[in-house]
PDB file of N, CA and C in Angstrom:
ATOM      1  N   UNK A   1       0.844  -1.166   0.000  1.00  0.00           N
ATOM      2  CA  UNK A   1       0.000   0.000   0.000  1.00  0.00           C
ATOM      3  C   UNK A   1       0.899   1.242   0.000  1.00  0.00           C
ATOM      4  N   UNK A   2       0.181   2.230  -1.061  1.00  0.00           N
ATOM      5  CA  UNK A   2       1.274   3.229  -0.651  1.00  0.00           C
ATOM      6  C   UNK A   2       0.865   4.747   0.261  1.00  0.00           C
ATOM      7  N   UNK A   3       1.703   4.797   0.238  1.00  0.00           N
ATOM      8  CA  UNK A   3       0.863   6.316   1.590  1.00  0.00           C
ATOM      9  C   UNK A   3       1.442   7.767   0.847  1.00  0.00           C
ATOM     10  N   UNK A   4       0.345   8.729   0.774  1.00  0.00           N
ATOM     11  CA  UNK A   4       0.765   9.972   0.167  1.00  0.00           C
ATOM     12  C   UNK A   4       0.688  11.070   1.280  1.00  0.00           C
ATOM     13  N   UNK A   5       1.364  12.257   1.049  1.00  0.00           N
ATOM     14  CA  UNK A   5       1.481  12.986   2.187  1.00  0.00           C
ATOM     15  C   UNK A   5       0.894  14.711   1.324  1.00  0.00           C
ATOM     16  N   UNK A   6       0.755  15.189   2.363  1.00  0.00           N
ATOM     17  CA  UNK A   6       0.032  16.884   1.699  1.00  0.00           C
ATOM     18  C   UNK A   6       1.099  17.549   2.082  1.00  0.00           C
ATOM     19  N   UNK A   7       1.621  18.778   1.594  1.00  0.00           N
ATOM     20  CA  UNK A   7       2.098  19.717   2.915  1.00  0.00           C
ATOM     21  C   UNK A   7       0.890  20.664   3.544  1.00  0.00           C
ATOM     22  N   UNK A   8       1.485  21.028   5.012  1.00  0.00           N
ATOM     23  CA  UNK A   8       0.841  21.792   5.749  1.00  0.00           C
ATOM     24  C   UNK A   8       0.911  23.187   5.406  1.00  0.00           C
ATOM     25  N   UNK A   9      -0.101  24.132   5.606  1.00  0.00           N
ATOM     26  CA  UNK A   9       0.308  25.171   4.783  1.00  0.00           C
ATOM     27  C   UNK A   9       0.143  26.062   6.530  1.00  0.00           C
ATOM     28  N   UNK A  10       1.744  26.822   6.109  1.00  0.00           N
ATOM     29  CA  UNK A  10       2.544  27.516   7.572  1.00  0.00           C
ATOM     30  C   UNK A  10       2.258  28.854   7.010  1.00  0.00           C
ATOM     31  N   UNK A  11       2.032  29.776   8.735  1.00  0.00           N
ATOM     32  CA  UNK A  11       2.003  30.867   8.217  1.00  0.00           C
ATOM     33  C   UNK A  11       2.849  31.782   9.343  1.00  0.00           C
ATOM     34  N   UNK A  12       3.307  32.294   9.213  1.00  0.00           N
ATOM     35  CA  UNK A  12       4.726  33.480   9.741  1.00  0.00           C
ATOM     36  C   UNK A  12       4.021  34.618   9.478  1.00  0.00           C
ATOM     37  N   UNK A  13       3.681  35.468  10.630  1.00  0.00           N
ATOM     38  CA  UNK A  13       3.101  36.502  10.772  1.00  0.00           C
ATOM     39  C   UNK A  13       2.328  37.122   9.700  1.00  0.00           C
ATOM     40  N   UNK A  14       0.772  36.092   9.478  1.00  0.00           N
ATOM     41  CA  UNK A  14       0.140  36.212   7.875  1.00  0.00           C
ATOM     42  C   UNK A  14       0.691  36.065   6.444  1.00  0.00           C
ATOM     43  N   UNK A  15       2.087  35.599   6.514  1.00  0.00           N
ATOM     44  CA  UNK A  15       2.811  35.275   5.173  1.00  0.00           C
ATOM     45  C   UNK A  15       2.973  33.726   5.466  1.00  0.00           C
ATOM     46  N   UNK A  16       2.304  33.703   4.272  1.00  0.00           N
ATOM     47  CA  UNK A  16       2.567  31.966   3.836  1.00  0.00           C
ATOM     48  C   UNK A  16       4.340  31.498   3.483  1.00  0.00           C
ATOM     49  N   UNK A  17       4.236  30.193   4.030  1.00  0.00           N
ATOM     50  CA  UNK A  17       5.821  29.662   3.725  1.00  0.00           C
ATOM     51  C   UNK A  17       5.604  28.722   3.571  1.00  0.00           C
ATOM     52  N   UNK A  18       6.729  27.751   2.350  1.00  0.00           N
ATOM     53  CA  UNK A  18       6.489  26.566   1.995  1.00  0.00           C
ATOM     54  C   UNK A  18       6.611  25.449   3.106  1.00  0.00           C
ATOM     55  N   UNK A  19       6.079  24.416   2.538  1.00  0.00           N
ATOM     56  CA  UNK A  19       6.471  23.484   4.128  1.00  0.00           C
ATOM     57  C   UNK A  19       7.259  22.424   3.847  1.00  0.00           C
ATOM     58  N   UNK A  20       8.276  22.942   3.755  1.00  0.00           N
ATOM     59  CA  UNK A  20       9.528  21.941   3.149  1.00  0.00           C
ATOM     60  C   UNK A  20      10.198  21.823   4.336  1.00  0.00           C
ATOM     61  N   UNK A  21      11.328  20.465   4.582  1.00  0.00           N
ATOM     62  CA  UNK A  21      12.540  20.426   5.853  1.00  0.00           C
ATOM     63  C   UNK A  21      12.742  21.321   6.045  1.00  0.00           C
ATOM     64  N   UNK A  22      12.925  22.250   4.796  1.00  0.00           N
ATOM     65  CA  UNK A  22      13.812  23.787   5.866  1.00  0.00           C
ATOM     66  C   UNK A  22      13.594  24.877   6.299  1.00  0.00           C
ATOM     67  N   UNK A  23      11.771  24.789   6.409  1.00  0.00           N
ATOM     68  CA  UNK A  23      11.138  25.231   7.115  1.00  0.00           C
ATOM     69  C   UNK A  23      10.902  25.489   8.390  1.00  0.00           C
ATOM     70  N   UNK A  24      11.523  24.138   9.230  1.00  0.00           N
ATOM     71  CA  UNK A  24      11.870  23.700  10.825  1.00  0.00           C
ATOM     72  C   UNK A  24      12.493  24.942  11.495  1.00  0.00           C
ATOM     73  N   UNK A  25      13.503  25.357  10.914  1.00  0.00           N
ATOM     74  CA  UNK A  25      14.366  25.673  11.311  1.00  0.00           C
ATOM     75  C   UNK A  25      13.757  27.449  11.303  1.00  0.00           C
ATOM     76  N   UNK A  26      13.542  27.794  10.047  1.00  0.00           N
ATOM     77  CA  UNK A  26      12.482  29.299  10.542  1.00  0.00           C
ATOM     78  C   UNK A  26      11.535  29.318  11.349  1.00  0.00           C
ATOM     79  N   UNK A  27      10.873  28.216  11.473  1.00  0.00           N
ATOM     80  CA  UNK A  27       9.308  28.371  12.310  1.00  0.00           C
ATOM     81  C   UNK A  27      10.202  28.341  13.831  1.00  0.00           C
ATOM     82  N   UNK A  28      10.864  27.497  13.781  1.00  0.00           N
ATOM     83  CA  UNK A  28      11.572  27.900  15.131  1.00  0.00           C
ATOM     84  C   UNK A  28      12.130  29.330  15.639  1.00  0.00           C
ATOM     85  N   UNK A  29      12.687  29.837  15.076  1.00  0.00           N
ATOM     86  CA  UNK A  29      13.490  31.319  14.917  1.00  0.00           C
ATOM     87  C   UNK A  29      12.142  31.998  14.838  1.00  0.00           C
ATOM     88  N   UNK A  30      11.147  32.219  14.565  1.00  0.00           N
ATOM     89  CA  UNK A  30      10.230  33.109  14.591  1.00  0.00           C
ATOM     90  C   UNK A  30       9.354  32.828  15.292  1.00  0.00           C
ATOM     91  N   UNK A  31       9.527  31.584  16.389  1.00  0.00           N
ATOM     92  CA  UNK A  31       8.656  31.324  17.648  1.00  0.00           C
ATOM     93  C   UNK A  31       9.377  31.716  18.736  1.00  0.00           C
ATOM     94  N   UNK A  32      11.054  31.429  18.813  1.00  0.00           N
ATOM     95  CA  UNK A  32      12.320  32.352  19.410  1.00  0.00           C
ATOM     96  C   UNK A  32      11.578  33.710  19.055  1.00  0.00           C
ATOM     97  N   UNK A  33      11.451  34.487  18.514  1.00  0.00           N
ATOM     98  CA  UNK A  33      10.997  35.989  17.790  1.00  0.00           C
ATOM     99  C   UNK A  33       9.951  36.504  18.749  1.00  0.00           C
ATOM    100  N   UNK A  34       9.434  35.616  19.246  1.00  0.00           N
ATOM    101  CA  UNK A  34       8.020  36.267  19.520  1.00  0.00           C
ATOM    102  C   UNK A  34       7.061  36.266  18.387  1.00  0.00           C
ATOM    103  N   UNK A  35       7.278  35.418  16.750  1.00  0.00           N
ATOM    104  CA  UNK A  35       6.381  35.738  15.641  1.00  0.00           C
ATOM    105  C   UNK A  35       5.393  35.162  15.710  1.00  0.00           C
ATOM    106  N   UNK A  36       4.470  35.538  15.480  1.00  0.00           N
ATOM    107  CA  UNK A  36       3.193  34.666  15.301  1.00  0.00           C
ATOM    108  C   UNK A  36       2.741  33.066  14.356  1.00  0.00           C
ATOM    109  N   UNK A  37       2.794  32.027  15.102  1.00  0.00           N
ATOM    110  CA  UNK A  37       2.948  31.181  13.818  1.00  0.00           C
ATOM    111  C   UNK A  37       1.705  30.429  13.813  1.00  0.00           C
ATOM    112  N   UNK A  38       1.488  30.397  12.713  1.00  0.00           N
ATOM    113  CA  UNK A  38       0.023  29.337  12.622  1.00  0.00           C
ATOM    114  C   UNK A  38      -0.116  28.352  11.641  1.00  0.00           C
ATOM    115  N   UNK A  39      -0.476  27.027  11.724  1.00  0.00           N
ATOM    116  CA  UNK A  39      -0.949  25.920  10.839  1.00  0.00           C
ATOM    117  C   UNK A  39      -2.437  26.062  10.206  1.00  0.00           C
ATOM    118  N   UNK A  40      -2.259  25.407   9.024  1.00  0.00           N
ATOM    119  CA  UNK A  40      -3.577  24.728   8.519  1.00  0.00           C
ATOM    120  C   UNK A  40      -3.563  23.939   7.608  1.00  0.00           C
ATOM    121  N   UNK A  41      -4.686  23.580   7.398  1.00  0.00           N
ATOM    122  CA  UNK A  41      -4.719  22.000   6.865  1.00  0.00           C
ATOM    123  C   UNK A  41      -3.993  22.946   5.012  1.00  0.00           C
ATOM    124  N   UNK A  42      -4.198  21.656   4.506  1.00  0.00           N
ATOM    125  CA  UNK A  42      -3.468  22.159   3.173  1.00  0.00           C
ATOM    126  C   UNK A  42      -4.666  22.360   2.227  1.00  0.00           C
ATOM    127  N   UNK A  43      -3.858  23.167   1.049  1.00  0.00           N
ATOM    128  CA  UNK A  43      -4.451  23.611   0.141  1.00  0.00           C
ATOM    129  C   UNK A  43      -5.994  23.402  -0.690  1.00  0.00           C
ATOM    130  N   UNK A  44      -6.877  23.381  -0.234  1.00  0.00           N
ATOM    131  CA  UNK A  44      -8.201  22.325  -0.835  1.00  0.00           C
ATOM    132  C   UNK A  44      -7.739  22.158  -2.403  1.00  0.00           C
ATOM    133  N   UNK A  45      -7.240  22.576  -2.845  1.00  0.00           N
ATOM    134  CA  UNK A  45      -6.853  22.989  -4.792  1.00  0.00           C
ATOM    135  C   UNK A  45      -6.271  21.688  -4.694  1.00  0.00           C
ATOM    136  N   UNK A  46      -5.098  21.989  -3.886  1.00  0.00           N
ATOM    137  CA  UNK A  46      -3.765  20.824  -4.053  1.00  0.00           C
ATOM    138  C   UNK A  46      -4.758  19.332  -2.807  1.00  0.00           C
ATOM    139  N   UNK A  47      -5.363  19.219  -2.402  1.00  0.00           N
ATOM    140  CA  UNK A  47      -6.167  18.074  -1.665  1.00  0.00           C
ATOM    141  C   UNK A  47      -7.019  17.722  -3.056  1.00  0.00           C
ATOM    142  N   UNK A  48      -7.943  18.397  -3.724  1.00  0.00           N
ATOM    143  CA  UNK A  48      -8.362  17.611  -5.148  1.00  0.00           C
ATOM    144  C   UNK A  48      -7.509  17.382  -6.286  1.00  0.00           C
ATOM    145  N   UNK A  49      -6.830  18.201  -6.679  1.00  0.00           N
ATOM    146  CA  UNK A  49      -5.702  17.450  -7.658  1.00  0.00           C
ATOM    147  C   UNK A  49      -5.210  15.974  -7.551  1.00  0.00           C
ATOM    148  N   UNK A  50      -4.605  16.112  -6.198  1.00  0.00           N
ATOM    149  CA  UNK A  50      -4.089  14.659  -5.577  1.00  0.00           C
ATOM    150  C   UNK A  50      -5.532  13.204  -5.438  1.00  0.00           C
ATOM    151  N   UNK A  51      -6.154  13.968  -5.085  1.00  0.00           N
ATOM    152  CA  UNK A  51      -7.817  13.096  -5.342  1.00  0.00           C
ATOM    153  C   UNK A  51      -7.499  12.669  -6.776  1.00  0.00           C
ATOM    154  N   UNK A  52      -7.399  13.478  -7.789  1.00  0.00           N
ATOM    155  CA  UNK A  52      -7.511  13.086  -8.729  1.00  0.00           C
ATOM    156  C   UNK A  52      -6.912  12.570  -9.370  1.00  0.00           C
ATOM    157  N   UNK A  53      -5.440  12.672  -9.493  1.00  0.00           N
ATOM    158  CA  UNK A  53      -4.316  11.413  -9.547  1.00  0.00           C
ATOM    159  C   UNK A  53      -4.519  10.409  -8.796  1.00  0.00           C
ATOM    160  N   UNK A  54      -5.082   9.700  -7.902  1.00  0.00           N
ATOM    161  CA  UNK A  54      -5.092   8.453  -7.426  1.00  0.00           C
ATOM    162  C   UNK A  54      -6.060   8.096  -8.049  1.00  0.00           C
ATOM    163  N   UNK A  55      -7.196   8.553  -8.162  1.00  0.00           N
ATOM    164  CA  UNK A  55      -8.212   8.278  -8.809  1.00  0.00           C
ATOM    165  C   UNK A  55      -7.871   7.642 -10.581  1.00  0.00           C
ATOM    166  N   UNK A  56      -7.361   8.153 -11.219  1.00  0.00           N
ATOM    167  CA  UNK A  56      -6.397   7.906 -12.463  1.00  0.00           C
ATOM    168  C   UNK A  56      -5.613   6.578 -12.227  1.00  0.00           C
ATOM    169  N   UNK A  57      -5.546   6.379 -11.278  1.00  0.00           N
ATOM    170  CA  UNK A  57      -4.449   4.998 -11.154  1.00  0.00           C
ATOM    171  C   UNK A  57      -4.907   3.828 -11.156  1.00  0.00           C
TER     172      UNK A  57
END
């Protein structure tokens, strides 16, 4: 079975950032900061696309 993953979509004081490994390392530094950081689920666009490639398979 195979398992697919989303990214989380991060946000740094209302600016979006990708959610790649080297992301860790800013969200940290801007929680050090005092910055505001917030999660959410991912992209609904990019959650049906991916629907739709498995679906294709």
């Amino acid at each position: 079975m195979d398992v697919y993953t989303l990214p989380n979509r991060i946000f740094i004081e209302d600016e979006e950032v990708e959610d790649v490994p080297e992301t860790t390392e800013r969200v940290l530094e801007a929680l050090y900061s005092g910055k505001k950081v917030q999660t959410s689920l991912p992209r609904p666009d990019l959650v049906e696309s991916t629907f739709e490639q498995l679906q294709a398979v």
